[in-house]
C-alpha atoms as a PDB file:
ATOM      1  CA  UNK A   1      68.516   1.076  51.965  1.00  0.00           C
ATOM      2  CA  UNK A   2      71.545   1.288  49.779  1.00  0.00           C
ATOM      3  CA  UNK A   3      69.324   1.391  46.860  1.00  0.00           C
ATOM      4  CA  UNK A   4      67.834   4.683  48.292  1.00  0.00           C
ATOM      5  CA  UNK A   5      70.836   6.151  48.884  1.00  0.00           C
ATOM      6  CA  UNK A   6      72.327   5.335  45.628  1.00  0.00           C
ATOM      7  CA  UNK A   7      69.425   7.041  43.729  1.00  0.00           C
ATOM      8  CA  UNK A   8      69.219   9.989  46.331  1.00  0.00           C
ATOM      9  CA  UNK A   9      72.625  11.454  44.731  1.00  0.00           C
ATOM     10  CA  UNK A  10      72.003  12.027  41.226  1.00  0.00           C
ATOM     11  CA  UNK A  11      67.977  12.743  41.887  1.00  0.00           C
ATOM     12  CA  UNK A  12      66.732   9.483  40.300  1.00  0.00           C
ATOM     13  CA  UNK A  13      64.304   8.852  43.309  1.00  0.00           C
ATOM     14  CA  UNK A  14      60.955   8.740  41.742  1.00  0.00           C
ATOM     15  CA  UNK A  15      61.691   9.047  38.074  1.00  0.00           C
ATOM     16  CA  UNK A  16      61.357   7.437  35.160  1.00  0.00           C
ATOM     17  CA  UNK A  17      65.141   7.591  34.655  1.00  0.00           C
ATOM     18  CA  UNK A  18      66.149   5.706  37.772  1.00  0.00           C
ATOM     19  CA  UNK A  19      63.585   3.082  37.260  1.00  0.00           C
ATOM     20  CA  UNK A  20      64.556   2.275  33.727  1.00  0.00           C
ATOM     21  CA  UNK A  21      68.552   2.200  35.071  1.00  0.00           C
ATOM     22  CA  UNK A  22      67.498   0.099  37.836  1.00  0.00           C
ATOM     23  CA  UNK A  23      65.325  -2.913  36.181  1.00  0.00           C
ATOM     24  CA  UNK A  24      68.226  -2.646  33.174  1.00  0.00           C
ATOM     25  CA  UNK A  25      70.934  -3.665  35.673  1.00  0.00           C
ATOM     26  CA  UNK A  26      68.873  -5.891  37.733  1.00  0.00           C
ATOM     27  CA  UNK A  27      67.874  -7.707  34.551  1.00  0.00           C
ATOM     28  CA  UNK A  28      71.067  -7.623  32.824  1.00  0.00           C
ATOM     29  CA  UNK A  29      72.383 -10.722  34.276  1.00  0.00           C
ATOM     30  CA  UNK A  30      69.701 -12.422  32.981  1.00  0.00           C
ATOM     31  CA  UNK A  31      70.075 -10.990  29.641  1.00  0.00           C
ATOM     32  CA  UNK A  32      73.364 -11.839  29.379  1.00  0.00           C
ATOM     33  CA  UNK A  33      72.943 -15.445  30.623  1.00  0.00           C
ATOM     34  CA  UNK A  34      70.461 -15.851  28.392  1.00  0.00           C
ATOM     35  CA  UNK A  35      72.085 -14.473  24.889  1.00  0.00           C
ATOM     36  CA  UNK A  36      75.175 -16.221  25.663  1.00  0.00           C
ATOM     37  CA  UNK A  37      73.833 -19.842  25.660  1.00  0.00           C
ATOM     38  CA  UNK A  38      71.896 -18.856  22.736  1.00  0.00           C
ATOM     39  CA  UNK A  39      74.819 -17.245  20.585  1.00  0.00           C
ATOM     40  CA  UNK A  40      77.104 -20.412  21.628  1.00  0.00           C
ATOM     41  CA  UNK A  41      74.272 -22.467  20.335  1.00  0.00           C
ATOM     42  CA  UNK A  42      74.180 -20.708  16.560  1.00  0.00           C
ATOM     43  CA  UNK A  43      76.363 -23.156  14.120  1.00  0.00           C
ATOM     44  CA  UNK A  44      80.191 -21.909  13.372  1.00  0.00           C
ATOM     45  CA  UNK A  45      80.022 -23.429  10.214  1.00  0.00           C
ATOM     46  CA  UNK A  46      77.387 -20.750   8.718  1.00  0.00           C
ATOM     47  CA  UNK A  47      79.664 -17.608  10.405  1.00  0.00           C
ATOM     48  CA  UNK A  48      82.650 -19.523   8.992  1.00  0.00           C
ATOM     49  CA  UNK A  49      80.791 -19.550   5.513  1.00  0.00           C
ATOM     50  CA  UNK A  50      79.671 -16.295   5.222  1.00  0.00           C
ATOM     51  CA  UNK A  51      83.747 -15.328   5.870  1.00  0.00           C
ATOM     52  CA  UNK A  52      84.854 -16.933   3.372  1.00  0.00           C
ATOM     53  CA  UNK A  53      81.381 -15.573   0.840  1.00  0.00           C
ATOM     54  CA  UNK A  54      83.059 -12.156   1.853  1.00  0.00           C
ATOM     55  CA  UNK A  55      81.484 -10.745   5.042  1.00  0.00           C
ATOM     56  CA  UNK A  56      82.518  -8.600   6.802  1.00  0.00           C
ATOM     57  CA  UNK A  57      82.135  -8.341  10.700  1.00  0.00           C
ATOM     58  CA  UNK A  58      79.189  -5.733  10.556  1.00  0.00           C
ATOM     59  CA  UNK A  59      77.471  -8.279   7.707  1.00  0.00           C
ATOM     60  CA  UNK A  60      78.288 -11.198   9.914  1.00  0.00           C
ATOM     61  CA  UNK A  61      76.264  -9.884  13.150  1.00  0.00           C
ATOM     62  CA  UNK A  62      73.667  -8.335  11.378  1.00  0.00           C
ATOM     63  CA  UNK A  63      73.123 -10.619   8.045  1.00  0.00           C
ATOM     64  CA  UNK A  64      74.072 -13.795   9.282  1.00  0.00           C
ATOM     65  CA  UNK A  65      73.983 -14.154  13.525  1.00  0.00           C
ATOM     66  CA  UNK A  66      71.433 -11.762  13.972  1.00  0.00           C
ATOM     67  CA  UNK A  67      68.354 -13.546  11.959  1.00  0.00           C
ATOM     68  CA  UNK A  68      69.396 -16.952  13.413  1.00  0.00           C
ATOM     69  CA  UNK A  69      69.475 -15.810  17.206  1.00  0.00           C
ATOM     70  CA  UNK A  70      65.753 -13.815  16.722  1.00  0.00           C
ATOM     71  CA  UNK A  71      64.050 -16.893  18.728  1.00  0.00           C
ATOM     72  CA  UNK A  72      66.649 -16.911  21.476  1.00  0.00           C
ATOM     73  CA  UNK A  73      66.388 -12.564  21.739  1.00  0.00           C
ATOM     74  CA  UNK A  74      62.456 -12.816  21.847  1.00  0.00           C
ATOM     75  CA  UNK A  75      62.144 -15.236  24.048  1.00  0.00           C
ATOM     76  CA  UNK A  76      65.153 -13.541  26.344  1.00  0.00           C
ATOM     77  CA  UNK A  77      63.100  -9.589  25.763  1.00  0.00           C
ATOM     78  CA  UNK A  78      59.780 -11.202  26.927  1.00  0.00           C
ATOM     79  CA  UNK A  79      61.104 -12.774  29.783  1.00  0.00           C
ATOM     80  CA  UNK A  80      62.632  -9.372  30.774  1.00  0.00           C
ATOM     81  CA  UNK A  81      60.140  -7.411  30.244  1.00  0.00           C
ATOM     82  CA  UNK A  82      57.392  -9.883  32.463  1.00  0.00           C
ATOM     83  CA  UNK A  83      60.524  -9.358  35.570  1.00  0.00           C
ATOM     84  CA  UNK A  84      60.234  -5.955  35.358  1.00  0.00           C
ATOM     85  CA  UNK A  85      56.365  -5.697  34.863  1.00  0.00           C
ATOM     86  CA  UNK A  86      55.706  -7.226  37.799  1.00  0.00           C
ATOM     87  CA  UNK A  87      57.926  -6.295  39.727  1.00  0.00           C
ATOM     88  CA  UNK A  88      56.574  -4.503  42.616  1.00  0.00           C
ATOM     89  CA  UNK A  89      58.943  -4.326  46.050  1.00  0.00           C
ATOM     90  CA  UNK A  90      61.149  -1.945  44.753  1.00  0.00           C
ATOM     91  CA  UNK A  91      59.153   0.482  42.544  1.00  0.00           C
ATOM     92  CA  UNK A  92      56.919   0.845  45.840  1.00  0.00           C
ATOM     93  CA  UNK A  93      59.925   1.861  47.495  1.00  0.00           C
ATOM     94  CA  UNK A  94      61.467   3.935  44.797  1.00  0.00           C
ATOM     95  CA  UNK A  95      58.536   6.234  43.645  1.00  0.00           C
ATOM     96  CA  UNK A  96      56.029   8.350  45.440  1.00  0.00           C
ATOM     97  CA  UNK A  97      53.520  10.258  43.376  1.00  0.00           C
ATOM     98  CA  UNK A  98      55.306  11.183  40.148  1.00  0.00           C
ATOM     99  CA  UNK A  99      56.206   8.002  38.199  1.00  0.00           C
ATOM    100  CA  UNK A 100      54.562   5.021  40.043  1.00  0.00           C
ATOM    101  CA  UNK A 101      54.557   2.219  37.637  1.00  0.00           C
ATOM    102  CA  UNK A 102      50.957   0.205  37.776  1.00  0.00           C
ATOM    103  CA  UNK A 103      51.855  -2.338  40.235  1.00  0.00           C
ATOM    104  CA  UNK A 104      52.215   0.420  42.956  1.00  0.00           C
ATOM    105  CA  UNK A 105      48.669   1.930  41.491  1.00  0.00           C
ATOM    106  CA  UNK A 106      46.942  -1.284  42.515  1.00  0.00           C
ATOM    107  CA  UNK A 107      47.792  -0.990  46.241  1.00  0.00           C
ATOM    108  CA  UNK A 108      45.807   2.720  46.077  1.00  0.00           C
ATOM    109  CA  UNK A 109      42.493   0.663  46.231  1.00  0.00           C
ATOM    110  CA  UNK A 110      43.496  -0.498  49.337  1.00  0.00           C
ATOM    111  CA  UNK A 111      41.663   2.581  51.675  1.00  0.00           C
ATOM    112  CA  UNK A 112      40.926   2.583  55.791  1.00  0.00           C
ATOM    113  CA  UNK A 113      37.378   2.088  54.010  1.00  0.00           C
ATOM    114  CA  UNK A 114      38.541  -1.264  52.680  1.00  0.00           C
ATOM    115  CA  UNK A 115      39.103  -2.891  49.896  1.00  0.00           C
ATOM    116  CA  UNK A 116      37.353  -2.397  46.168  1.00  0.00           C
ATOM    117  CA  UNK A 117      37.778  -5.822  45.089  1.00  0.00           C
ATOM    118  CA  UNK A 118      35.984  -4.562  41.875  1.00  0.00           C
ATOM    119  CA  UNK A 119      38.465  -1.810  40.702  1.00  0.00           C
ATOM    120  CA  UNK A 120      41.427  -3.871  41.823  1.00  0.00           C
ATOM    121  CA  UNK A 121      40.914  -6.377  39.755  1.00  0.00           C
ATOM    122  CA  UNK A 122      39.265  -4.439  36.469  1.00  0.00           C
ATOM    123  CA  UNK A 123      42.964  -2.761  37.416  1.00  0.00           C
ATOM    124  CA  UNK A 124      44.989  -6.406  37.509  1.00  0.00           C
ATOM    125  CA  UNK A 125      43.399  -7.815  34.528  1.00  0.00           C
ATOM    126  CA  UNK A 126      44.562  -4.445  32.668  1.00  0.00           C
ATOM    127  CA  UNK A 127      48.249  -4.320  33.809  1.00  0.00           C
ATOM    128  CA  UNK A 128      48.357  -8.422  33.068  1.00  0.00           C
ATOM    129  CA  UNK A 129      47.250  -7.853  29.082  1.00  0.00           C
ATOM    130  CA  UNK A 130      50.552  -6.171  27.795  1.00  0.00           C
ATOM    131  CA  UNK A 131      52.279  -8.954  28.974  1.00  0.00           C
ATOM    132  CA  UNK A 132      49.910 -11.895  27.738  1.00  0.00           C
ATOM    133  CA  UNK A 133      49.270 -10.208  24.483  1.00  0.00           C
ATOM    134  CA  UNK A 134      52.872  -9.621  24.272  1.00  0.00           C
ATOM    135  CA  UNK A 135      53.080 -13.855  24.981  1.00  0.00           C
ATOM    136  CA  UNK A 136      50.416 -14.910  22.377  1.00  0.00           C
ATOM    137  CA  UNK A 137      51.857 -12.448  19.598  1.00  0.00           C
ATOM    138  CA  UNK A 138      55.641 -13.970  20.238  1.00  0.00           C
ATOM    139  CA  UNK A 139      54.434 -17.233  20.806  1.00  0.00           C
ATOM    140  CA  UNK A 140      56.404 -19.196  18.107  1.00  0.00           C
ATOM    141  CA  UNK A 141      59.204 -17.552  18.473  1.00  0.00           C
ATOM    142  CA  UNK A 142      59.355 -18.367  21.887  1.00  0.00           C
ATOM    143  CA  UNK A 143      59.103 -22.102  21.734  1.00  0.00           C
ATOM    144  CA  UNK A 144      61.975 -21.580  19.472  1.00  0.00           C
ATOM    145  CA  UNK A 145      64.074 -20.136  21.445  1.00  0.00           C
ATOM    146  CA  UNK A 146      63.115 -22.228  24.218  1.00  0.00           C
ATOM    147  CA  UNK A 147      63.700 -25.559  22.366  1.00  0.00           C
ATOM    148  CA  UNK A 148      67.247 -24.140  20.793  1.00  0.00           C
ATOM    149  CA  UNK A 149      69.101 -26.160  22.309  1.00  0.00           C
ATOM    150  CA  UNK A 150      67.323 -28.878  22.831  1.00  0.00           C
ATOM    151  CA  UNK A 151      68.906 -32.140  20.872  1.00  0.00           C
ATOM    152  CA  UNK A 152      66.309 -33.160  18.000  1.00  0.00           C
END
């Protein structure tokens, strides 16, 4: 209910607008969570290096922390993006006919005729390959990040 009412105000109900502010703060947490234990777990000495090669703060994030924390902000966007590609409870709620994501266009082969088992699940398999493909194709990169902080 608050949800509805928060999103009645400024006219986000049942756009794409409102849905992309919505899963960014309800994933931001995570993200946050996530990237911190990962940036704690990048070595000081190689930041403390590149200071004293000459690097500024700007070179630092983006020559030096940035290619070392890849693994952890892979595995971190993938994660996100399978939270927010499933979910369903609230985008059913949120959207009617103009923006309904393709969770909430599954549950339109549900009719008073019954159900067609046949396009529901040619439509499951399709909205479940982003997300696998998206898996296989960051694969390594993932069981980096995963096994970051794991002691070797």
């Amino acid at each position: 209910m608050p949800l509805y009412i928060i999103f009645k105000s400024p006219r986000w109900f049942d756009t794409y607008h409102g849905l992309i502010v919505l899963y960014t703060a309800i994933n931001l947490p995570l993200v946050i969570w996530m990237m911190r234990s990962f940036l704690q777990d990048l070595p000081y000495e190689t930041i403390e290096a590149s200071r004293i090669d000459g690097a500024g703060l700007w070179q630092e994030l983006w020559l030096v922390m940035l290619p070392m924390a890849i693994p952890g902000l892979v595995s971190t966007i993938l994660l996100c993006l399978i939270f927010t590609w499933i979910e369903f409870f609230i985008a059913f709620n949120l959207t009617v006919t103009k923006v309904p994501p393709l969770t909430v266009y599954i549950v339109g082969f549900k009719t008073s005729e019954g159900l067609f088992w046949a396009k529901m699940s040619a439509a499951a398999t399709v909205s479940a390959l982003p997300v696998i493909i998206a898996g296989w194709l960051s694969q390594r990169q993932i069981v980096r990040g995963l096994t970051a902080g794991a002691i070797t």
